[in-house]
Protein backbone atom coordinates (compact mmCIF):
# COMPACT_ATOMS: atom_id res chain seq x y z
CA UNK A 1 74.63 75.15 86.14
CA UNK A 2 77.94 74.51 84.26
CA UNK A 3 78.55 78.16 81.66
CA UNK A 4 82.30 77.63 80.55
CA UNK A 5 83.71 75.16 78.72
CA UNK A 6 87.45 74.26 78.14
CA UNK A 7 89.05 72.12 76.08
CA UNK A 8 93.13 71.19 76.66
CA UNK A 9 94.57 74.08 78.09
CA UNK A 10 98.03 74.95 78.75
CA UNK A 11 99.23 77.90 81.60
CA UNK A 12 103.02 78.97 82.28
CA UNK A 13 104.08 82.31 83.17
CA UNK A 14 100.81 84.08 83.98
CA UNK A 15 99.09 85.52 87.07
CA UNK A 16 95.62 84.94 87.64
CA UNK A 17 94.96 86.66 91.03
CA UNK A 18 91.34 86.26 92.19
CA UNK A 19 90.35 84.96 89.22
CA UNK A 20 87.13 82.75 88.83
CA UNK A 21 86.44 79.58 87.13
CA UNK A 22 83.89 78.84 88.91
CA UNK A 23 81.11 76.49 87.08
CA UNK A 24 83.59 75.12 84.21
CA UNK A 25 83.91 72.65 82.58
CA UNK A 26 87.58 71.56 82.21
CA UNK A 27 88.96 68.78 79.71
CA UNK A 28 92.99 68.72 80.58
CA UNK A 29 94.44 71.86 82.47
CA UNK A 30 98.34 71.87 82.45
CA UNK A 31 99.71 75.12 84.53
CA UNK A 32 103.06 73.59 83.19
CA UNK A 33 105.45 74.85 80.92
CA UNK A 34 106.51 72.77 77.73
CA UNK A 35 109.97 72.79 79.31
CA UNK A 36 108.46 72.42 82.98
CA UNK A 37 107.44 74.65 85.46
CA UNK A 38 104.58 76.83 85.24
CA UNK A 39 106.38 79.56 87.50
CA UNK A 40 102.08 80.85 87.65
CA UNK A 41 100.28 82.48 90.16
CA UNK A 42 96.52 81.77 91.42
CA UNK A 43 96.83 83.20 94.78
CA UNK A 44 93.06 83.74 95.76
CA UNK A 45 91.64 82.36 92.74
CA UNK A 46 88.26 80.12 92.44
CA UNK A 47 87.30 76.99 90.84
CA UNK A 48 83.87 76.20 92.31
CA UNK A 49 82.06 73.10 91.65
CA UNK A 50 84.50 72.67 88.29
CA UNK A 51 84.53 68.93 86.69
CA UNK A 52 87.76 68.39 85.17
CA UNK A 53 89.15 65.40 83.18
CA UNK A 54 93.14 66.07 84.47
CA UNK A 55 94.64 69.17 86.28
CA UNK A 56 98.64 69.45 86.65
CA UNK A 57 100.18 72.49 88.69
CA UNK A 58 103.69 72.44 88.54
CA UNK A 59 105.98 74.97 90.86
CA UNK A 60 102.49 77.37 90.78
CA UNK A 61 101.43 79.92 93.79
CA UNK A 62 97.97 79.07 94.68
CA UNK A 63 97.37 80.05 98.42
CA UNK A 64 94.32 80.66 99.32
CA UNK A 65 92.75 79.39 95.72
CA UNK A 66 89.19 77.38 96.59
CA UNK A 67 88.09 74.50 95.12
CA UNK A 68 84.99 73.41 96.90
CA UNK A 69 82.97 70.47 94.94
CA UNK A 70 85.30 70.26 92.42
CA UNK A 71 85.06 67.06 90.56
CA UNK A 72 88.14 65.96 89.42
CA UNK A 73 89.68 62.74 88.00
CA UNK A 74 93.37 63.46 88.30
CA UNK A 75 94.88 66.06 90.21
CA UNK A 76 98.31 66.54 90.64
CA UNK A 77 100.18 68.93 92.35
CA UNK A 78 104.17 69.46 92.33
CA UNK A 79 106.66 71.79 94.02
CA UNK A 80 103.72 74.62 94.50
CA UNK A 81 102.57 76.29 97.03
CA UNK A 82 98.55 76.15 98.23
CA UNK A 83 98.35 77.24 101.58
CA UNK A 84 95.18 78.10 102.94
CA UNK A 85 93.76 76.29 100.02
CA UNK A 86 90.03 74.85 100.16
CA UNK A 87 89.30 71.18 98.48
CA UNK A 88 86.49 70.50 100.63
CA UNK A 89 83.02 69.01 99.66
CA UNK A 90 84.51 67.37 96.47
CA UNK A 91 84.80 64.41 94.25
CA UNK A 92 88.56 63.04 93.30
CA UNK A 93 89.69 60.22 91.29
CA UNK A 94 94.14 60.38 92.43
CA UNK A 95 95.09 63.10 94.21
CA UNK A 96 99.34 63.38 93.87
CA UNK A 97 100.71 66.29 95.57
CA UNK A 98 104.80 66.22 96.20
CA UNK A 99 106.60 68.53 97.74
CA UNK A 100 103.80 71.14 98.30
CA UNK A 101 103.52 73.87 101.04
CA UNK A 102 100.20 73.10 101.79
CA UNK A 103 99.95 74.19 105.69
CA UNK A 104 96.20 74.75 106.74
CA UNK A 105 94.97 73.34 103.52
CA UNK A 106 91.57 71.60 103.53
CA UNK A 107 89.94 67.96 101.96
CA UNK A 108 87.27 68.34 104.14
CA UNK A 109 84.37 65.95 103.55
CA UNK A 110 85.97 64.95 99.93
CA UNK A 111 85.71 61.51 98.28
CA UNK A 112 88.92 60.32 97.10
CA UNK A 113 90.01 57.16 95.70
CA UNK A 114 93.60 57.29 95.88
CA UNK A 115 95.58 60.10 97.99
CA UNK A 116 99.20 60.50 97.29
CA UNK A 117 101.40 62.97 99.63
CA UNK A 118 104.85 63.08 99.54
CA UNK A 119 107.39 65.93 101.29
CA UNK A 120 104.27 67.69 101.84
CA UNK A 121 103.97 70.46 104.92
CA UNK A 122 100.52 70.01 106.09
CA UNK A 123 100.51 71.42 109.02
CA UNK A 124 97.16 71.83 110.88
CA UNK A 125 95.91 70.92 107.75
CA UNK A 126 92.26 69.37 107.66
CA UNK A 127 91.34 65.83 106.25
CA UNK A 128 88.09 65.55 108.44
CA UNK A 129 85.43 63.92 106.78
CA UNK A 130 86.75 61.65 104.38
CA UNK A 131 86.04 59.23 102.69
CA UNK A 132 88.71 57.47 101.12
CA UNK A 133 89.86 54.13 99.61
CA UNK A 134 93.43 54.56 99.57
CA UNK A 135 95.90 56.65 101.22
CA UNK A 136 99.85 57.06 101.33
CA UNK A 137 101.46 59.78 103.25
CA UNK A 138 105.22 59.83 103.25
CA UNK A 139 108.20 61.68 104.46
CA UNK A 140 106.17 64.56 105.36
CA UNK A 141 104.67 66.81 108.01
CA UNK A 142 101.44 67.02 109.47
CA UNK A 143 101.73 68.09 112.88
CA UNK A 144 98.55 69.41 114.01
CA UNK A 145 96.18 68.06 110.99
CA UNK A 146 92.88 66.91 111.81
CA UNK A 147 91.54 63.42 110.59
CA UNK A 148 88.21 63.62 112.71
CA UNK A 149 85.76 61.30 111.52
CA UNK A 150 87.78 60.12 108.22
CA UNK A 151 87.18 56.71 107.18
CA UNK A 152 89.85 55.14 105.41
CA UNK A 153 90.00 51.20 103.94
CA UNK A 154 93.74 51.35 103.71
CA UNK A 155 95.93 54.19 105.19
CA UNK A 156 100.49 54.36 105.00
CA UNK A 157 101.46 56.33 107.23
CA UNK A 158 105.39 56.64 106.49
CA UNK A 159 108.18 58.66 108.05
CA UNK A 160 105.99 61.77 108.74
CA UNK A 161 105.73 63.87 111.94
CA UNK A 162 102.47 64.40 112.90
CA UNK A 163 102.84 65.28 116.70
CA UNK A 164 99.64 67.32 117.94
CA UNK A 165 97.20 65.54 115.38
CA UNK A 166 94.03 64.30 115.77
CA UNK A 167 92.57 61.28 114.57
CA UNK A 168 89.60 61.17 116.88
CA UNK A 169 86.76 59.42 115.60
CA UNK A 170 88.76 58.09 112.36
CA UNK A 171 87.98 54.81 110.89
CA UNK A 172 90.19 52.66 109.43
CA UNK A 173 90.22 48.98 108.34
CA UNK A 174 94.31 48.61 107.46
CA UNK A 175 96.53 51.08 109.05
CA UNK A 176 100.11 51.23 108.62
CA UNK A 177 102.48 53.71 110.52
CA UNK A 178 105.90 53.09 109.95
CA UNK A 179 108.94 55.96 111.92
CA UNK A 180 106.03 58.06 112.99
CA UNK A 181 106.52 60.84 115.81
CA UNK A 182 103.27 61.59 116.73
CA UNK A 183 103.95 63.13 120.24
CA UNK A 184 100.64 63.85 122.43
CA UNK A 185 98.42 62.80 119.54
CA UNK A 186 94.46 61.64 119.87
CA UNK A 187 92.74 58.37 118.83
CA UNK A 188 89.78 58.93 120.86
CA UNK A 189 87.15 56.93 120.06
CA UNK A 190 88.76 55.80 116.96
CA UNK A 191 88.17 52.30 115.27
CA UNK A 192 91.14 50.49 113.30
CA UNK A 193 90.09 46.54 112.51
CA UNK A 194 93.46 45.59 111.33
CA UNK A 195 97.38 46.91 111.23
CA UNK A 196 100.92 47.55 112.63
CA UNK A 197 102.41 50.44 114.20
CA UNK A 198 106.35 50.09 114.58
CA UNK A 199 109.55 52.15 114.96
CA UNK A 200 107.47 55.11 115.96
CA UNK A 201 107.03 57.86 119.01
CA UNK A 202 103.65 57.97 119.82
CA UNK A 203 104.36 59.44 123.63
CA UNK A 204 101.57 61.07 125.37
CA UNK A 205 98.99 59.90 122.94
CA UNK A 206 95.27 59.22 124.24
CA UNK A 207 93.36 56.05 122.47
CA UNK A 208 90.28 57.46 125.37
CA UNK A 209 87.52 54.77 124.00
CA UNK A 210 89.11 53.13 121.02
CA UNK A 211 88.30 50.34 119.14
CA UNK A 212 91.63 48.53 118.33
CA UNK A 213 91.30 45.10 116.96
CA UNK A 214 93.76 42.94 115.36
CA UNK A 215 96.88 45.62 115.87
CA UNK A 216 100.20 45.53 116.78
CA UNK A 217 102.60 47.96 118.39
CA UNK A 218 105.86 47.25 117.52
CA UNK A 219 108.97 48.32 119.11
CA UNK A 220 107.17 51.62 119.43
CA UNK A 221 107.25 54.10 122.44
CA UNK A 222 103.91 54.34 124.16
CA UNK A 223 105.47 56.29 127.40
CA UNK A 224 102.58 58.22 129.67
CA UNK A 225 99.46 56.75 126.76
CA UNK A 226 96.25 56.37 128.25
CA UNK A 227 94.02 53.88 126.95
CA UNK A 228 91.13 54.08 129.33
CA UNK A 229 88.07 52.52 128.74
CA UNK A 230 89.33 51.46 124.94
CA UNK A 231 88.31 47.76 124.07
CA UNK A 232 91.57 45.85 122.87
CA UNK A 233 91.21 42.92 120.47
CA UNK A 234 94.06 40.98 119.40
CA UNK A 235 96.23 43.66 120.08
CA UNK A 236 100.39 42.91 120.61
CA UNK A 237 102.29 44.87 122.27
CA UNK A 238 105.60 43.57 121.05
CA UNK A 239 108.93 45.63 122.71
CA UNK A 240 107.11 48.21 123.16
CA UNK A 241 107.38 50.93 125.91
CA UNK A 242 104.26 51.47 128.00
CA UNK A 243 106.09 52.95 130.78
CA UNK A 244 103.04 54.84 132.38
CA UNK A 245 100.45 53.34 130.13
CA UNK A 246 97.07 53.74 131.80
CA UNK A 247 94.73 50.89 130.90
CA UNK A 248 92.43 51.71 133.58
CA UNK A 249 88.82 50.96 132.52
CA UNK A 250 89.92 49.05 129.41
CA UNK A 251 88.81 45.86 127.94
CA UNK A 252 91.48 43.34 126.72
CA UNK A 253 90.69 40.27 125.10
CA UNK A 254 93.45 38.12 123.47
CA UNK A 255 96.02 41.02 124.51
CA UNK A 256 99.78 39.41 124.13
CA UNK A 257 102.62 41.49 125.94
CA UNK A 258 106.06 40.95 124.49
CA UNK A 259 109.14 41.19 126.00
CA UNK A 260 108.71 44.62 127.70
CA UNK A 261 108.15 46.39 131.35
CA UNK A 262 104.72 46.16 132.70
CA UNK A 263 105.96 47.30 136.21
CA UNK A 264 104.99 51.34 135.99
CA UNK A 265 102.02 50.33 134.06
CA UNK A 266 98.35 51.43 135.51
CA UNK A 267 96.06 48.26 134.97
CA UNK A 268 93.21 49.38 137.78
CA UNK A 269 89.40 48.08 136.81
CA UNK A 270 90.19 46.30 133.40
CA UNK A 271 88.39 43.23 132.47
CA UNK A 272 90.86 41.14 131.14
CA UNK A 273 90.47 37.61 129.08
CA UNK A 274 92.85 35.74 127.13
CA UNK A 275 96.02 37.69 128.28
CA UNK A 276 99.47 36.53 126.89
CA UNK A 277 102.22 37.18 128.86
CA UNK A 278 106.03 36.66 126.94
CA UNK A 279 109.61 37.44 128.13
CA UNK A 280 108.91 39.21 130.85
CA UNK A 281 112.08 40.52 133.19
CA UNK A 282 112.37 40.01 136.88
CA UNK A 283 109.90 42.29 138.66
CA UNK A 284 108.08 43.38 135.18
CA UNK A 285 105.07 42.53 136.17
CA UNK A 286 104.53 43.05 139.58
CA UNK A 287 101.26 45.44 139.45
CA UNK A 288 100.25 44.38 136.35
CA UNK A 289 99.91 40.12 137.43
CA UNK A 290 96.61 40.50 139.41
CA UNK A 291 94.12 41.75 136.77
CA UNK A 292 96.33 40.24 134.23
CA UNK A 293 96.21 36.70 135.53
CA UNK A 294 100.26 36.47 134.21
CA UNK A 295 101.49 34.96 138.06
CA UNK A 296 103.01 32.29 136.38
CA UNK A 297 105.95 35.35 134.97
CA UNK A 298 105.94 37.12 137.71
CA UNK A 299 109.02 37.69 139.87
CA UNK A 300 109.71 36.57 143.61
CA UNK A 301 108.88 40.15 144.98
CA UNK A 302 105.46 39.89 143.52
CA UNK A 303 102.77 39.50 145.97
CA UNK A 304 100.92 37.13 144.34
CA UNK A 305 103.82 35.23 142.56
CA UNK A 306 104.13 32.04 144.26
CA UNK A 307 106.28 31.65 147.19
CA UNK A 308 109.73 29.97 146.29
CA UNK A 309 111.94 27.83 148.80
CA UNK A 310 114.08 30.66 149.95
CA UNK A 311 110.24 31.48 151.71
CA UNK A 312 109.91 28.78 153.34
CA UNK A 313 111.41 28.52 156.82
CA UNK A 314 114.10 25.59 156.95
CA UNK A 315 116.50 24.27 159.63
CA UNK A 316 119.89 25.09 159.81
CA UNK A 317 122.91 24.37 162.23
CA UNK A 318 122.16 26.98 164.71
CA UNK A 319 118.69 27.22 164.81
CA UNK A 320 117.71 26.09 168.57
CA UNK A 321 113.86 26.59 168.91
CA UNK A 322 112.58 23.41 170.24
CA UNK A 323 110.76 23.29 173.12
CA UNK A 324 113.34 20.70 175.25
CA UNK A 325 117.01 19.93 174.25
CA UNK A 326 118.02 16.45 173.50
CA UNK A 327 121.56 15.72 173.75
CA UNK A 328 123.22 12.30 173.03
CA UNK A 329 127.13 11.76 172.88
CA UNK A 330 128.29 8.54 171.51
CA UNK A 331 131.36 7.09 170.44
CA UNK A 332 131.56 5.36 166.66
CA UNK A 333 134.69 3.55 165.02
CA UNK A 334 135.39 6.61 162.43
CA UNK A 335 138.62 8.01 162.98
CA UNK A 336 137.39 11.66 162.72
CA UNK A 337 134.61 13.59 164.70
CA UNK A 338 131.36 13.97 163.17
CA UNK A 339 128.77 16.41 164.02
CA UNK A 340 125.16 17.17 163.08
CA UNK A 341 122.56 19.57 164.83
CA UNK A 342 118.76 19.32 164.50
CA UNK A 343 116.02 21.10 166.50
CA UNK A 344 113.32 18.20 168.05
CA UNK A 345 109.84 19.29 170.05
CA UNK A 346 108.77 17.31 173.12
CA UNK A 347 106.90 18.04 176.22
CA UNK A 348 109.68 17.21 178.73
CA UNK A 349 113.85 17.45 178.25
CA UNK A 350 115.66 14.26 178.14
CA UNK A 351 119.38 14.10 178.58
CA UNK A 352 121.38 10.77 177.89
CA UNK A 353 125.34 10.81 177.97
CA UNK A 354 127.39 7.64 177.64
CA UNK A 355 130.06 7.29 179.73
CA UNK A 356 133.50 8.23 177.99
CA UNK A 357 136.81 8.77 179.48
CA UNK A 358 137.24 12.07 178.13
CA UNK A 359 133.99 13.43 177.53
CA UNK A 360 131.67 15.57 180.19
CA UNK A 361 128.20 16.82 178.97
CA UNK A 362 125.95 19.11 181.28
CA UNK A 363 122.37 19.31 179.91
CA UNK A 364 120.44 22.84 180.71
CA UNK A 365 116.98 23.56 180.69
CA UNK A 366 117.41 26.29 178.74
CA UNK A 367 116.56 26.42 175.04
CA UNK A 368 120.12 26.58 173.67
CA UNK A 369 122.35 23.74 175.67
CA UNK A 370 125.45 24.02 176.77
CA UNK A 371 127.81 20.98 176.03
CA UNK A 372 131.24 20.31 176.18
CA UNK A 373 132.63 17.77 175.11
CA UNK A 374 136.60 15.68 174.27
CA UNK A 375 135.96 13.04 172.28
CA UNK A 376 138.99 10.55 171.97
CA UNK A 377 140.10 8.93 168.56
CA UNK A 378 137.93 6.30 168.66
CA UNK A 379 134.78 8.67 169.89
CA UNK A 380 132.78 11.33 167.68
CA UNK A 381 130.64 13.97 169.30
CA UNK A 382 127.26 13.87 167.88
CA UNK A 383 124.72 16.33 169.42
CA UNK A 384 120.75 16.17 168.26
């Protein structure tokens, strides 16, 4: 099917609007300048099903250009602008786009080896479908792009807003995300084996029915996720902020929670095994120690901590519950008074005074007696 033929080709200063290339054969295409920049247009232009050795565009216009099942070993793309632009369906060895305008964009069921994007605006753009071994994305923005049903073996994720995105359904065996704002993002139903999340804002973001095994979230804000009914391997949560988490429905096994609040945190109906409570505050825990099993962390005002001493009822000197008074004066040989006051149960009162020179006891039958007593020098007053 392939009619055109090109050998090394080189582009600058030219507009090619709506032009078609469609079925070529390309050895090298440079829409570069020997001093630099192209400064080209290709707005609208077509290079269907093209098999190309290298392709360089370099500060080029090529919105809306379509490249669907293009086969191409090294693409790279600088300081242009392909909005609207259609990759989908293809082959790629390297793709290296930096600092491209590429919002609404599409790679679309592509196969890609290695996928470079730097300072790129992707917005909304669409990497559904793929299949690729390696991928870096850095210091850009892809709020809104779609990564439905990618599968990646190793995926950076690096300084890049990508707040509204959806990575439902993605696979990935290594993921790295590293200062990520992903604000009310979606990992429903998606499946990462290994990885680390940290110093990123992932508020409001739904793992509905993930598979997350081996991962850990650190010192990353999970405030109002919902993980329900997602299976959690080996996860850590390490100073993270799950303030109004919902794990209800979920399945934790090996789950470690480090040094963070658990108290607003919805744990209802999990099935928990293998939990790893560390560092928990006073009162952390307090909803979350029943289906966790953590009772051993939790705080007094827990209701299933374990009751402390300051629980437990003990006598003091003017606790008079007993169900007859006993009260005994004596004297002893100290040369001050001593006096102690304990509560005793027995059927009957008894009442037994010495007889002092200065001392006059009255007993009562009432629960608190009444005693009055003068103890001399040599006497001490000692009521029981």
């Amino acid at each position: 099917p392939y009619t055109n033929w090109m050998g090394p080709c080189r582009i600058f200063s030219s507009t090619f609007r709506f032009a078609k290339f469609d079925y070529s054969v390309i050895e090298t295409m440079q829409l570069a300048s020997p001093d630099g920049p192209s400064n080209s247009t290709f707005e609208a232009s077509s290079f269907k099903l093209i098999k190309a050795k290298s392709m360089l565009f370099d500060t080029v216009s090529g919105r809306q250009t379509d490249f669907t099942g293009a086969e191409i070993d090294l693409l790279t793309i600088r300081l242009s602008d392909f909005r609207e632009s259609i990759w989908s369906s293809g082959k790629y060895g390297f793709i290296n786009m930096t600092y491209v305008q590429g919002a609404s964009m599409s790679f679309s069921f592509c196969q890609v080896r290695s996928l470079y994007l730097m300072g790129v605006n992707g917005t909304r753009a669409m990497l559904a479908f793929m299949v690729v071994d390696n991928a870096y994305i850095a210091q850009s923005a892809m709020d809104s792009a779609l990564y439905i049903r990618s599968e990646f073996k190793n995926l950076t994720i690096d300084r890049v807003l990508s707040s509204g995105a959806s990575f439902s359904s993605m696979a990935v065996d290594r993921l790295r995300m590293n200062q990520v704002t992903s604000l009310g993002s979606s990992f429903d139903s998606a499946q990462i084996r290994s990885g680390i999340i940290m110093g990123s804002t992932m508020n409001l973001t739904r793992f509905q029915g993930a598979q997350l095994n081996n991962l850990t979230f650190s010192m990353t804000s999970l405030t109002n996720c919902t993980f329900n009914n997602a299976n959690l391997t080996n996860v850590i949560f390490d100073q993270a902020d799950v303030t109004g988490a919902n794990f209800s429905g979920a399945t934790l096994t090996g789950v470690t929670f480090k040094s963070l609040d658990l108290a607003k945190t919805d744990f209802r109906n999990v099935k928990a095994s293998g939990i790893k409570v560390v560092g928990l505050g006073t009162g952390s825990c307090c909803k979350a120690c029943v289906p966790l099993g953590c009772i051993s962390s939790c705080s007094p005002s827990c209701p299933s901590a374990a009751p402390t001493n300051s629980d437990v009822p003990t006598a003091s000197a003017s606790s008079t519950s007993s169900t007859g008074p006993t009260n005994s004066v004596g004297p002893t040989n100290s040369a001050g008074p001593t006096a102690s006051t304990s509560t005793t149960s027995s059927s009957s009162p008894s009442a037994s005074l010495p007889a002092t020179a200065s001392t006059t006891a009255t007993p009562s039958a009432s629960a608190t007696p009444s005693t009055s007593a003068a103890p001399t020098a040599s006497a001490t007053l000692t009521a029981s």
